[in-house]
Protein backbone atom coordinates (compact mmCIF):
# COMPACT_ATOMS: atom_id res chain seq x y z
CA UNK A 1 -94.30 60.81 -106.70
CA UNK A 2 -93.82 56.85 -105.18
CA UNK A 3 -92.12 54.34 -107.22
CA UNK A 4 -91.57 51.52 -105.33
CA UNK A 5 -87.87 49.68 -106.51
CA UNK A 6 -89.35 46.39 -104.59
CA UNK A 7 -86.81 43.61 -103.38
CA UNK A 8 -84.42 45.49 -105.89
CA UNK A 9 -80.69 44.68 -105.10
CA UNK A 10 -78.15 47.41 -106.65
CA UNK A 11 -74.52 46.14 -105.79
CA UNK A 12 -72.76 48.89 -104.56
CA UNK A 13 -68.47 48.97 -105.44
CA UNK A 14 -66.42 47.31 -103.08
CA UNK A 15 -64.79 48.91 -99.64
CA UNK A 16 -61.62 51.12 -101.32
CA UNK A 17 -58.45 51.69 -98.56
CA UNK A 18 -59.76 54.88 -97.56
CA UNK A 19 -63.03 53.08 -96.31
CA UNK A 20 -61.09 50.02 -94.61
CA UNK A 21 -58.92 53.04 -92.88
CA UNK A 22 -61.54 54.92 -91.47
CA UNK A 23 -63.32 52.17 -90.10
CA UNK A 24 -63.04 50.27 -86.88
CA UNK A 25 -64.05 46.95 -86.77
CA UNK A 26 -62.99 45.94 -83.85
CA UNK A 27 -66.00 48.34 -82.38
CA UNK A 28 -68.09 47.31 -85.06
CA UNK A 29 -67.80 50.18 -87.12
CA UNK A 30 -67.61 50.51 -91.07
CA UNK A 31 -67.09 53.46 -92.93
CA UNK A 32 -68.55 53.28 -96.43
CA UNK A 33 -69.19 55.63 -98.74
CA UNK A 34 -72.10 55.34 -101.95
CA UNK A 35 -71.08 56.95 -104.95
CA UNK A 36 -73.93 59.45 -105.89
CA UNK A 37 -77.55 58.08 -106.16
CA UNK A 38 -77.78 59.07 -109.92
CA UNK A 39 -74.22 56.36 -110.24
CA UNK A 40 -75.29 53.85 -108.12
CA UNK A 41 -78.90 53.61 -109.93
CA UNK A 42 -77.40 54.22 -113.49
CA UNK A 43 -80.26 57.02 -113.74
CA UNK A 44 -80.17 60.54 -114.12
CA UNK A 45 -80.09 62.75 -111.09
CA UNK A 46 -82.96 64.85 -112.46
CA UNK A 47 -85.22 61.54 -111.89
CA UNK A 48 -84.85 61.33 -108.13
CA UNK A 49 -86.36 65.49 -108.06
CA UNK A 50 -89.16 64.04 -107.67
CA UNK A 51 -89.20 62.38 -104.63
CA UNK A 52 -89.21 64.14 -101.22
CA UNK A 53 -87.81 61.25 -99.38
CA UNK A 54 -85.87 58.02 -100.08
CA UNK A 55 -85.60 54.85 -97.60
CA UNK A 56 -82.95 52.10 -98.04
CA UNK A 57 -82.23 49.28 -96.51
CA UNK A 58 -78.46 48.48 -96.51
CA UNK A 59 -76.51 45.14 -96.02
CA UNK A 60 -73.34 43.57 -96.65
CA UNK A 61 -71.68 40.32 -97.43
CA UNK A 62 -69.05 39.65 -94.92
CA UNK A 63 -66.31 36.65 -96.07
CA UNK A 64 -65.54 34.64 -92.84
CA UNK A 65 -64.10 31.23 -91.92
CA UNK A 66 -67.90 30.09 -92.32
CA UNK A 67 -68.45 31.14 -95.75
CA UNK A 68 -70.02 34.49 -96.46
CA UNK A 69 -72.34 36.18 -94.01
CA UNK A 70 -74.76 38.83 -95.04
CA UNK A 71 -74.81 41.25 -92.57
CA UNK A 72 -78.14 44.00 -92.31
CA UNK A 73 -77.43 47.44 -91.50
């Protein structure tokens, strides 16, 4: 099965503690986790059976001095 979500943006929840506390920034490193795909799609985790394979792209907005930079992962 291909379904193809397009130029779909699904906002993910903000960074919790835990995340800020297990990253390291300083090295460039985030830790982030996604809540389950059937959550962060609002669809039912029988749905994605059908696909073998699933590609994201991931970015994030970062809030600096400048204004806010979106960052590509």
């Amino acid at each position: 099965m291909t379904a193809e979500f397009g130029d779909a943006t699904i906002q993910a929840p903000l960074l919790t503690e835990d995340d800020a506390f297990n990253s390291h920034t300083i090295l460039g490193s985030i830790a982030y986790r996604l809540p389950a795909i059937d959550k962060l799609f609002g669809l039912p985790m029988n749905y994605f059976d059908a696909f073998q394979t699933l590609t994201f792209e991931v970015s994030l907005i970062a809030n600096t001095d400048l204004g806010a930079v979106t960052l590509g992962c």
